[in-house]
PDB file of N, CA and C in Angstrom:
ATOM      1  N   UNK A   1     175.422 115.972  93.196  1.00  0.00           N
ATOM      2  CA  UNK A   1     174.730 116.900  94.071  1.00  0.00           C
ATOM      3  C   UNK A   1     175.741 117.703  94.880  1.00  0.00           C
ATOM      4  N   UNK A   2     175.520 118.654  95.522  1.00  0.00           N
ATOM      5  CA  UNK A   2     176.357 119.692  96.352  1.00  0.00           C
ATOM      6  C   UNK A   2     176.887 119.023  97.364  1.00  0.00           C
ATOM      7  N   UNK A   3     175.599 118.452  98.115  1.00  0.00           N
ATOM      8  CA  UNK A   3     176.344 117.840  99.350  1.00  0.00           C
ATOM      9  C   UNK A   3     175.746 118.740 100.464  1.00  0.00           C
ATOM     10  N   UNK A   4     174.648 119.506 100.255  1.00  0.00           N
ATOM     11  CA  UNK A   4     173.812 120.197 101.268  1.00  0.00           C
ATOM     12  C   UNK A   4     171.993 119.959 101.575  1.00  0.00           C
ATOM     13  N   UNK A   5     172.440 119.313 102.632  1.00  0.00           N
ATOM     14  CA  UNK A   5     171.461 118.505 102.532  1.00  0.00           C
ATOM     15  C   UNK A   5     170.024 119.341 103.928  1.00  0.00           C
ATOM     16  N   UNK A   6     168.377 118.641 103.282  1.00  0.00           N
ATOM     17  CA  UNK A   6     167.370 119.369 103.790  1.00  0.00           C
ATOM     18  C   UNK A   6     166.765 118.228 104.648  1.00  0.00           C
ATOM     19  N   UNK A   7     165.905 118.748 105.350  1.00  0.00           N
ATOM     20  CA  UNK A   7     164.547 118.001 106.018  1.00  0.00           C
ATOM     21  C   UNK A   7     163.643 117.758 105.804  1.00  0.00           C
ATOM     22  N   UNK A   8     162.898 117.594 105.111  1.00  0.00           N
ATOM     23  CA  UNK A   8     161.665 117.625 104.312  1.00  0.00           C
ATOM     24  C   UNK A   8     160.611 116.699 104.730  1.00  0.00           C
ATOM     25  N   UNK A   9     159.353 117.145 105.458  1.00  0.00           N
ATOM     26  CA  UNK A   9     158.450 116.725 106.317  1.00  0.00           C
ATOM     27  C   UNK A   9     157.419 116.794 105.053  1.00  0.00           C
ATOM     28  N   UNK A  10     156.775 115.330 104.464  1.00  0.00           N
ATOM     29  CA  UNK A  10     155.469 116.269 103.704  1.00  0.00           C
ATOM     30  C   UNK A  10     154.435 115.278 104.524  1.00  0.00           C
ATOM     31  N   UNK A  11     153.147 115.984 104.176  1.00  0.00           N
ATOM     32  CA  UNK A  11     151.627 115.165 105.390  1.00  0.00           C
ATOM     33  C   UNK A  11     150.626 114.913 103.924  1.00  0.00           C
ATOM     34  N   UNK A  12     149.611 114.188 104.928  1.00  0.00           N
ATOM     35  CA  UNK A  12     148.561 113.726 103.533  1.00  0.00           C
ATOM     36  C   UNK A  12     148.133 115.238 103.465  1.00  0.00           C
ATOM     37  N   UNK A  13     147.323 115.139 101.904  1.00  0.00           N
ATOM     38  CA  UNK A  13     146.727 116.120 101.509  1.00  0.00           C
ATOM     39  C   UNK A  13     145.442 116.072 102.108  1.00  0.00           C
ATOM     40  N   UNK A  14     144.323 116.816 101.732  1.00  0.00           N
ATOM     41  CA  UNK A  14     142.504 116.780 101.978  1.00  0.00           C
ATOM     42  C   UNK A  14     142.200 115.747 101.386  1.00  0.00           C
ATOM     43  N   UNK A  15     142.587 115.062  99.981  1.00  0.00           N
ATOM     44  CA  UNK A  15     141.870 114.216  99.575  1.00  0.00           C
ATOM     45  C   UNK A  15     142.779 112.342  99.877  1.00  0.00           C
ATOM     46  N   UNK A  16     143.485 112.289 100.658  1.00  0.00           N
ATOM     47  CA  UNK A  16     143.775 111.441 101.535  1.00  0.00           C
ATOM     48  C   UNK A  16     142.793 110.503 101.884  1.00  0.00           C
ATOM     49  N   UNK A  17     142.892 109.563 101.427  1.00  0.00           N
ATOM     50  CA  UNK A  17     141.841 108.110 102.227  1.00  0.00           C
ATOM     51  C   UNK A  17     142.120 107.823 103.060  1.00  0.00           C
ATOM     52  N   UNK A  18     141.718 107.921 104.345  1.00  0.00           N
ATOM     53  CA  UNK A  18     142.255 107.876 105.835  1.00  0.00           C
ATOM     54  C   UNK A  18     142.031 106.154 106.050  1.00  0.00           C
ATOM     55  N   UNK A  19     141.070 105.204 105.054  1.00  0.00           N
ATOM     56  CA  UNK A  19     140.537 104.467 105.143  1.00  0.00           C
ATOM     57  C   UNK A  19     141.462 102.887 104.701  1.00  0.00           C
ATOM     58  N   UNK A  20     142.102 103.896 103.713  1.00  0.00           N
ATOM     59  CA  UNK A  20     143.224 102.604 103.001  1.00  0.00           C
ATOM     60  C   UNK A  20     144.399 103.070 102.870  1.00  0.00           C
ATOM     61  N   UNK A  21     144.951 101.761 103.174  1.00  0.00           N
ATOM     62  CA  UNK A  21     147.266 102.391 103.394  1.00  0.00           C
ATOM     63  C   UNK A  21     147.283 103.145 102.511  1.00  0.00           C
ATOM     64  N   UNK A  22     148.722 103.166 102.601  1.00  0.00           N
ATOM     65  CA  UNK A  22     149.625 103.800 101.622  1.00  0.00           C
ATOM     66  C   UNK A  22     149.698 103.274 100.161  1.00  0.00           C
ATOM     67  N   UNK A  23     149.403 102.086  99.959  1.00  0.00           N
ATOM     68  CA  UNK A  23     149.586 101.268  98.927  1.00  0.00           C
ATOM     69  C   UNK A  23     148.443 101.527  98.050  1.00  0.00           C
ATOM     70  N   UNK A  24     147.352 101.943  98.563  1.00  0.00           N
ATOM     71  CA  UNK A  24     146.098 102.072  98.150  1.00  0.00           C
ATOM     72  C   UNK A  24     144.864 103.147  97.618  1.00  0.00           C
ATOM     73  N   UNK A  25     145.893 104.036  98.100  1.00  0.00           N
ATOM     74  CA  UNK A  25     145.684 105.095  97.481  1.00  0.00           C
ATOM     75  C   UNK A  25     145.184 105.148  96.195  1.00  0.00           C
ATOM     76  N   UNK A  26     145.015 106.188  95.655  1.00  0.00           N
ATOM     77  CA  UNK A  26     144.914 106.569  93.811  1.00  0.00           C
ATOM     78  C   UNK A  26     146.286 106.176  93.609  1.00  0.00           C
ATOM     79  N   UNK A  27     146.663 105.657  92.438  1.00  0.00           N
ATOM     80  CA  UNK A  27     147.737 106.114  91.833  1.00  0.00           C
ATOM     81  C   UNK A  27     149.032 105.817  92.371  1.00  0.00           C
ATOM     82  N   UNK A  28     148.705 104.653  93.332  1.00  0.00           N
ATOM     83  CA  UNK A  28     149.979 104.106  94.098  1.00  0.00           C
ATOM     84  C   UNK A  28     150.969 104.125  93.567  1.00  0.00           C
ATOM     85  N   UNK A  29     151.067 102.994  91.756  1.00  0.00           N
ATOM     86  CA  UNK A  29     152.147 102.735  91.222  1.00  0.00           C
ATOM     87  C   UNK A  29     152.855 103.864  90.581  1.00  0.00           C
ATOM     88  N   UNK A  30     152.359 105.174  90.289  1.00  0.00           N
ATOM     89  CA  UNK A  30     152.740 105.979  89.486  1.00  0.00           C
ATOM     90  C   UNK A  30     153.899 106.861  90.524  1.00  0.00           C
ATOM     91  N   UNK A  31     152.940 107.542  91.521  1.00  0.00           N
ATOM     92  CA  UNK A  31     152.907 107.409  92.999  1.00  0.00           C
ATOM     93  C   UNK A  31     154.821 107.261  93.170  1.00  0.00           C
ATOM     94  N   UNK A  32     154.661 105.456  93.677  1.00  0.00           N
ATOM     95  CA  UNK A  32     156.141 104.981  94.006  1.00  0.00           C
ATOM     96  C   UNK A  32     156.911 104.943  92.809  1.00  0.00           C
ATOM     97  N   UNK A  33     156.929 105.358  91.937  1.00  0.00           N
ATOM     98  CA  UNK A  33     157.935 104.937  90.434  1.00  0.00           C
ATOM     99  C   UNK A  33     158.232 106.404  90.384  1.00  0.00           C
ATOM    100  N   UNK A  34     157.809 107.529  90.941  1.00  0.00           N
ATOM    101  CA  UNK A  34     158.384 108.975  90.593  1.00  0.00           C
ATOM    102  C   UNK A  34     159.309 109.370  91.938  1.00  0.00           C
ATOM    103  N   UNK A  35     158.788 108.607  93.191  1.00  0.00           N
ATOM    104  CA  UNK A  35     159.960 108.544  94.099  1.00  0.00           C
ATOM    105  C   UNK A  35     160.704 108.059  94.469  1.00  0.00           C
ATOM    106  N   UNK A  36     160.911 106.996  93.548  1.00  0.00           N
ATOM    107  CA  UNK A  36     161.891 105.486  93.558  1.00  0.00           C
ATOM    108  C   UNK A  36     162.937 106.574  92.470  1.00  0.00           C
ATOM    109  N   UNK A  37     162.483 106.934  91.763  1.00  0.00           N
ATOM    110  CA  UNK A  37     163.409 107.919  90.542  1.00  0.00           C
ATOM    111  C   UNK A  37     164.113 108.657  91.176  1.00  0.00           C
ATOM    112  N   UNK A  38     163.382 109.601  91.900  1.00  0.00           N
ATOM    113  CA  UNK A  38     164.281 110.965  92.728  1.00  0.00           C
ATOM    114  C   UNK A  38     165.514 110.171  93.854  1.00  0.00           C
ATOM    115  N   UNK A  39     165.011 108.896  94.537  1.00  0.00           N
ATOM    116  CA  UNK A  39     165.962 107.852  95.003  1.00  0.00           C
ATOM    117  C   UNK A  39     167.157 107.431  94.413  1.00  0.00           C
ATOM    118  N   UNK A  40     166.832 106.994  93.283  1.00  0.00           N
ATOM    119  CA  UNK A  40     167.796 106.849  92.057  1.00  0.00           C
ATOM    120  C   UNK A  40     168.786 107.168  92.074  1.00  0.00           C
ATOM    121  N   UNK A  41     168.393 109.022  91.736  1.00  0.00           N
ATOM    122  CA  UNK A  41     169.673 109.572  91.235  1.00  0.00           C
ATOM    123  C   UNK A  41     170.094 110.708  92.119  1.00  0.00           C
ATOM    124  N   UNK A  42     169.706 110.235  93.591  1.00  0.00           N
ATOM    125  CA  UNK A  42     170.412 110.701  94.460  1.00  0.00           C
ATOM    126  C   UNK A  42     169.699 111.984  94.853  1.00  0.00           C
ATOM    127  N   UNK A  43     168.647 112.536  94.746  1.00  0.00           N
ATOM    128  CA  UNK A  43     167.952 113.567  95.329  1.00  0.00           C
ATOM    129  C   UNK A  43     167.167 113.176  96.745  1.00  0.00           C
ATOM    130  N   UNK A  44     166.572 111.867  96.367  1.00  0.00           N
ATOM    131  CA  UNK A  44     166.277 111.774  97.834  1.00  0.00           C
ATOM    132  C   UNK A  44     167.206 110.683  98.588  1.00  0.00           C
ATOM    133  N   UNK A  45     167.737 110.822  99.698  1.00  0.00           N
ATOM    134  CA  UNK A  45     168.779 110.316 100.043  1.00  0.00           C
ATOM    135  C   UNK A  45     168.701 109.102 101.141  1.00  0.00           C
ATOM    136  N   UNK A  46     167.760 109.464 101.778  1.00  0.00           N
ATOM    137  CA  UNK A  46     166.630 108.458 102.892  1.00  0.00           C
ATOM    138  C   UNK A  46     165.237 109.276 102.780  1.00  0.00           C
ATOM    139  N   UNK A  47     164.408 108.363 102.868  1.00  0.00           N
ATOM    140  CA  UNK A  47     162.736 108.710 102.965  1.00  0.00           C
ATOM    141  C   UNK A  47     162.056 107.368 103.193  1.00  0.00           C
ATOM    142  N   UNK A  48     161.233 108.176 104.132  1.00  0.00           N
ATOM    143  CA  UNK A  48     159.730 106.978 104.590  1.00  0.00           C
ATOM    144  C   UNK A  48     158.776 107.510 105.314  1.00  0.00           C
ATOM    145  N   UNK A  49     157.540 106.940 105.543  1.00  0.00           N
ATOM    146  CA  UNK A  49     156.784 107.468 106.653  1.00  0.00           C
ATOM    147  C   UNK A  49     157.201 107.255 107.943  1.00  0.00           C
ATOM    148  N   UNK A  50     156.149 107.822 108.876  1.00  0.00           N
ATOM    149  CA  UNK A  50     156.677 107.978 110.642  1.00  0.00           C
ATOM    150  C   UNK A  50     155.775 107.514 111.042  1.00  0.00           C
ATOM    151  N   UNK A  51     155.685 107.539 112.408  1.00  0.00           N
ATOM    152  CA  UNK A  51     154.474 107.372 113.075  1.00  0.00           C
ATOM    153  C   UNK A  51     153.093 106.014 112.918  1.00  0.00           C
ATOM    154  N   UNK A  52     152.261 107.014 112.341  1.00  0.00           N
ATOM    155  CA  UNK A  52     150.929 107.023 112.055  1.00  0.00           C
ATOM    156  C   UNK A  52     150.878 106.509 110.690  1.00  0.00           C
ATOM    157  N   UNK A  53     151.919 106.607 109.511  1.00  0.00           N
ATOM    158  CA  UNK A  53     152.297 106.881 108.487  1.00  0.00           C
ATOM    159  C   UNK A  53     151.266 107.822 107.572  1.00  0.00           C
ATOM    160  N   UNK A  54     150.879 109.239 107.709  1.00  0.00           N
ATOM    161  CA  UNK A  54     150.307 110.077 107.409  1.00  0.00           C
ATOM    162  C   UNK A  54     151.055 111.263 107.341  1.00  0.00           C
ATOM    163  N   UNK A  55     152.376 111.409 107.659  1.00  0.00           N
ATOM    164  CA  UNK A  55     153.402 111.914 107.427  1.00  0.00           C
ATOM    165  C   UNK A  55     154.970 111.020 107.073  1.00  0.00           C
ATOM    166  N   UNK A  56     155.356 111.739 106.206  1.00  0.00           N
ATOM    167  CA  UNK A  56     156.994 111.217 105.492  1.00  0.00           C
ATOM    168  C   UNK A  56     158.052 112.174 105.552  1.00  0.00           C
ATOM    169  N   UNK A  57     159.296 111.449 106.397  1.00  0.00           N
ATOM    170  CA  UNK A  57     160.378 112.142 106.475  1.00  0.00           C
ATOM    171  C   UNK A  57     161.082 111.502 105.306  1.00  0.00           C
ATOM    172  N   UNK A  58     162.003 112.819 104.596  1.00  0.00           N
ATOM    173  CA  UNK A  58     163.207 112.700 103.674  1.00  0.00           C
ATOM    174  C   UNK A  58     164.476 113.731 104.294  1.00  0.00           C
ATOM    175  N   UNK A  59     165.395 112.833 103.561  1.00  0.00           N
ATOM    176  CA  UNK A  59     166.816 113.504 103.805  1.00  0.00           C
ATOM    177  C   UNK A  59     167.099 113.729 102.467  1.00  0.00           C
ATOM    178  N   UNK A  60     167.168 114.970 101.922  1.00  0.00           N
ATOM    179  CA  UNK A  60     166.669 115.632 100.492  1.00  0.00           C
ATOM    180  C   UNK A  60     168.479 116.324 100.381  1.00  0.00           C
ATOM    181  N   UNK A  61     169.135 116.233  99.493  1.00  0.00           N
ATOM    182  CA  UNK A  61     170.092 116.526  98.373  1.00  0.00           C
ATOM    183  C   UNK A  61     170.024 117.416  97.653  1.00  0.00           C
ATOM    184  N   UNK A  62     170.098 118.875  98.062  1.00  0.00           N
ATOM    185  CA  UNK A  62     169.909 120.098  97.004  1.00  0.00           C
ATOM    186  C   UNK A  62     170.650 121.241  97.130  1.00  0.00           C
ATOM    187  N   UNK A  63     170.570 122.153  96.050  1.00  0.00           N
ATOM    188  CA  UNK A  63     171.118 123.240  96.291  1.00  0.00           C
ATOM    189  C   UNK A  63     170.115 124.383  96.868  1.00  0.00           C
ATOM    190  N   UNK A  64     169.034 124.003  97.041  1.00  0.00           N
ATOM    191  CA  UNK A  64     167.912 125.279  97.868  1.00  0.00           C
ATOM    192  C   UNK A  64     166.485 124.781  98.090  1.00  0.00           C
ATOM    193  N   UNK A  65     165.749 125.646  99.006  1.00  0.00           N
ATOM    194  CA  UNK A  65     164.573 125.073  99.129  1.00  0.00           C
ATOM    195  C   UNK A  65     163.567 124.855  98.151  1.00  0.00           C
ATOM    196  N   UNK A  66     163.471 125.911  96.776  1.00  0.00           N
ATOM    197  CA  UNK A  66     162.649 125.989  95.617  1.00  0.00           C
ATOM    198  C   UNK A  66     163.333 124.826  94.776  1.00  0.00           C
ATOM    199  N   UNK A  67     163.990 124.066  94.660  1.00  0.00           N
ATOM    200  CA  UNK A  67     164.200 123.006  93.808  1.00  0.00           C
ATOM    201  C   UNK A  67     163.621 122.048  94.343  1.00  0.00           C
ATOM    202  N   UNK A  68     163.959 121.963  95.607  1.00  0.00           N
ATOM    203  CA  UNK A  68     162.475 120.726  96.416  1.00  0.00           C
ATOM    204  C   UNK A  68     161.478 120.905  96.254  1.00  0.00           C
ATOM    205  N   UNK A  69     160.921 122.035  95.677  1.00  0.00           N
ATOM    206  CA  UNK A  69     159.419 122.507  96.074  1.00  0.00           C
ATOM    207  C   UNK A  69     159.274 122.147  94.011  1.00  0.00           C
ATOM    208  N   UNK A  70     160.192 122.255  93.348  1.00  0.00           N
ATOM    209  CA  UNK A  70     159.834 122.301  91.943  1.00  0.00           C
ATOM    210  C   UNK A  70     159.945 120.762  91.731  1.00  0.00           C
ATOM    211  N   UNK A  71     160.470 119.881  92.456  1.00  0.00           N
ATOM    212  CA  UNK A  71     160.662 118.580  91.606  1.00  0.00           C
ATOM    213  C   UNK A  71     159.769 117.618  92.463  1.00  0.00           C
ATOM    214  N   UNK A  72     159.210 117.827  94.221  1.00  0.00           N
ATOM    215  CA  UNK A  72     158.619 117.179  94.533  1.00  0.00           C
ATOM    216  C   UNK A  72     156.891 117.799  94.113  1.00  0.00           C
ATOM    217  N   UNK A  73     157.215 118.812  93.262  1.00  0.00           N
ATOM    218  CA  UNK A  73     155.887 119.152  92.234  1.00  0.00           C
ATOM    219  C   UNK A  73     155.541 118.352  91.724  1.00  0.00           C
ATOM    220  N   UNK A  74     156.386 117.571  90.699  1.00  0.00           N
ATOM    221  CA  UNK A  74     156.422 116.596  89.528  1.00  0.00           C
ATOM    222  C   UNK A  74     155.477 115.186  90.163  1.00  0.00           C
ATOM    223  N   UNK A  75     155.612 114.951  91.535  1.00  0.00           N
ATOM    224  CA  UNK A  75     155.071 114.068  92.467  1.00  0.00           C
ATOM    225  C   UNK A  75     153.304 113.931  91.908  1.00  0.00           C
ATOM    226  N   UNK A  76     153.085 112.607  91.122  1.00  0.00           N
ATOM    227  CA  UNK A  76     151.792 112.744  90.497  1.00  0.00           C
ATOM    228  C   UNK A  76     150.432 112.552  91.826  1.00  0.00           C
ATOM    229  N   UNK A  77     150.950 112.490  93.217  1.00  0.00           N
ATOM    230  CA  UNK A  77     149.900 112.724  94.340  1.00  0.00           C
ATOM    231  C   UNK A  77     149.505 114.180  94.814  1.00  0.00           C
ATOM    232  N   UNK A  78     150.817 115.200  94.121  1.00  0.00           N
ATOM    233  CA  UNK A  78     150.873 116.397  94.491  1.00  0.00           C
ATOM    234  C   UNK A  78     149.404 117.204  93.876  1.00  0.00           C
ATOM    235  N   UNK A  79     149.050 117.311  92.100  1.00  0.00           N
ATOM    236  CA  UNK A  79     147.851 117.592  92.238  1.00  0.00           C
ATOM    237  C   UNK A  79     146.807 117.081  92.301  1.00  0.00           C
ATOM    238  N   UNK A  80     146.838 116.013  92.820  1.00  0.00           N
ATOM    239  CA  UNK A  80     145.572 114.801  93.226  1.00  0.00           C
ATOM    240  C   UNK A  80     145.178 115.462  94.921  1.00  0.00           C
ATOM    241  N   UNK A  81     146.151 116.397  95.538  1.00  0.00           N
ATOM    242  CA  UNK A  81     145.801 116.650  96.613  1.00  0.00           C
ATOM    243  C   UNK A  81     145.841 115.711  97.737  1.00  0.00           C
ATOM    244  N   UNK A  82     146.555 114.663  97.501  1.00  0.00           N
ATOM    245  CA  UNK A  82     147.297 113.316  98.283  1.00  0.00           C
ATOM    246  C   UNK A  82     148.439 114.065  99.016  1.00  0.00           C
ATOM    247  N   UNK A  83     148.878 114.185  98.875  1.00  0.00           N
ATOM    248  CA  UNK A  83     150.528 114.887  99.480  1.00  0.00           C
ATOM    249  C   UNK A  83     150.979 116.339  99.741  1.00  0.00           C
ATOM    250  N   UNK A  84     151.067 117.002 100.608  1.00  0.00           N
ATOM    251  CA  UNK A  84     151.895 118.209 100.647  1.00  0.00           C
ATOM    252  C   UNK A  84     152.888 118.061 101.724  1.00  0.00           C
ATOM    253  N   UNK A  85     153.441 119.506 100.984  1.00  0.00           N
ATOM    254  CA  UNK A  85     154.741 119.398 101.742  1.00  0.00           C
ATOM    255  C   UNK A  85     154.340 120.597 103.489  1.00  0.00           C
ATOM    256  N   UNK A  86     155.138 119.800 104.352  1.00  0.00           N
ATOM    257  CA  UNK A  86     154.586 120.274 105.441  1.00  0.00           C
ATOM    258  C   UNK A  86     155.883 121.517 105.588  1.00  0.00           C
ATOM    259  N   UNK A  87     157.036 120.794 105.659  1.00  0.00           N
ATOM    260  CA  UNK A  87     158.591 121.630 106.269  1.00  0.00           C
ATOM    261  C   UNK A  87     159.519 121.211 105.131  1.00  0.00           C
ATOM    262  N   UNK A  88     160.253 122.049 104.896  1.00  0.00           N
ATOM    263  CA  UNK A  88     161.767 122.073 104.541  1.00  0.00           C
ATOM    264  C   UNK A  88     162.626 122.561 105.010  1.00  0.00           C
ATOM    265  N   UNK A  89     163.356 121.925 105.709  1.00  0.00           N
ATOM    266  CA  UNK A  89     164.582 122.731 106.735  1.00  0.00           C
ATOM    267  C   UNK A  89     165.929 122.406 106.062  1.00  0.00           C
ATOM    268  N   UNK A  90     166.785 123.031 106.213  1.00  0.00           N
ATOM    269  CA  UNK A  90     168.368 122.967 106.259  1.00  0.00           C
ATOM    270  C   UNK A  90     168.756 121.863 107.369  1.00  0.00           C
ATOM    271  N   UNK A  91     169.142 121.133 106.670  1.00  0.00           N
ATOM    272  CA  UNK A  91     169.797 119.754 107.787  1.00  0.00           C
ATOM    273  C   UNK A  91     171.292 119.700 107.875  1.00  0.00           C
ATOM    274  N   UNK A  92     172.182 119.618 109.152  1.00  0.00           N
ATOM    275  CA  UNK A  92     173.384 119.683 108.857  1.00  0.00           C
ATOM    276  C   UNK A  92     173.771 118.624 109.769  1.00  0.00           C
ATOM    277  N   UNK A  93     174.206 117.645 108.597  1.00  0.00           N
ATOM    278  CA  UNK A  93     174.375 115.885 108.883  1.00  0.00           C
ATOM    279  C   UNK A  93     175.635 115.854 110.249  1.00  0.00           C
ATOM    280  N   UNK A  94     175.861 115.780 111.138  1.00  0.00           N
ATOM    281  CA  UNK A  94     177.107 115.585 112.222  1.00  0.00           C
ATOM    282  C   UNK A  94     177.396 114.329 112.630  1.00  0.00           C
ATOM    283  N   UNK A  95     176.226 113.379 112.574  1.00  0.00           N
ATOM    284  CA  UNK A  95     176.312 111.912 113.042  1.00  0.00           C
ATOM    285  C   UNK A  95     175.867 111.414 112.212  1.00  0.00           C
ATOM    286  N   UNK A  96     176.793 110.069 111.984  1.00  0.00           N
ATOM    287  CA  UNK A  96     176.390 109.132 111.269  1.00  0.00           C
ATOM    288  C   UNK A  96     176.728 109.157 109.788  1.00  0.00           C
ATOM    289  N   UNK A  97     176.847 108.240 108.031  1.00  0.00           N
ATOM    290  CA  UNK A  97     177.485 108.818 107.512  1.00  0.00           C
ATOM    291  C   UNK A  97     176.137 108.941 106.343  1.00  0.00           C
ATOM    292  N   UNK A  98     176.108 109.707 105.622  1.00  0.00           N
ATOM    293  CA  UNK A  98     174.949 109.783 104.791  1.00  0.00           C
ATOM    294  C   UNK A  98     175.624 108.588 103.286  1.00  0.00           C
ATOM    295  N   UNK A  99     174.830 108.007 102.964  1.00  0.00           N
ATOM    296  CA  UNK A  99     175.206 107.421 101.904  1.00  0.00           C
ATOM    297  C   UNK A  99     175.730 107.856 100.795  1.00  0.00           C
ATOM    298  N   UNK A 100     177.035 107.104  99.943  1.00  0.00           N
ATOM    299  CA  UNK A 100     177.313 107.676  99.072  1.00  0.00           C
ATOM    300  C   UNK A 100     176.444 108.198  98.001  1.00  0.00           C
ATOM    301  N   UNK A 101     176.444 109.234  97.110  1.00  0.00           N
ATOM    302  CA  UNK A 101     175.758 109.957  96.025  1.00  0.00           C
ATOM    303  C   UNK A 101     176.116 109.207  95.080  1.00  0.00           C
TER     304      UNK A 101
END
């Protein structure tokens, strides 16, 4: 990877079960096995939910904002309407050390 790294805020979608975790969703396993992948091989670099867990922060590995937007496409909650992406910002790491790639 480049070594330029983003912010990437995504929130539940409309069709979100406000009713059952994260785990429970549609399509949980498919779900965590396409973002355990992007983990993998170093695109997503840290990620989890916050809060409420109805929003998820990542520390995203790219060369621009449309490659985040094309591969967290691939995300099988994305057209289930489970997941969107809220923000993508330019993050510029100063503290702390980001894990090796």
């Amino acid at each position: 990877m480049t070594g330029m790294y983003f912010a990437v805020l995504r929130t539940t979608g409309p069709a979100w079960d406000p009713a059952l975790p994260i785990e429970g969703q549609p399509e949980w396993p498919a779900h965590a096995a396409f973002m355990n992948a992007l983990a993998d091989d170093g695109f997503i670099v840290l990620g989890g939910p916050v809060a409420d867990r109805t929003r998820f922060l990542f520390l995203v590995s790219a060369d621009e904002e449309d490659e985040i937007r094309e591969r967290l496409a691939g995300d099988p909650w994305v057209p289930m309407q489970l997941l969107e992406i809220a923000s993508i910002e330019p993050w510029e790491v100063l503290l702390g050390q980001v894990p090796d790639q």
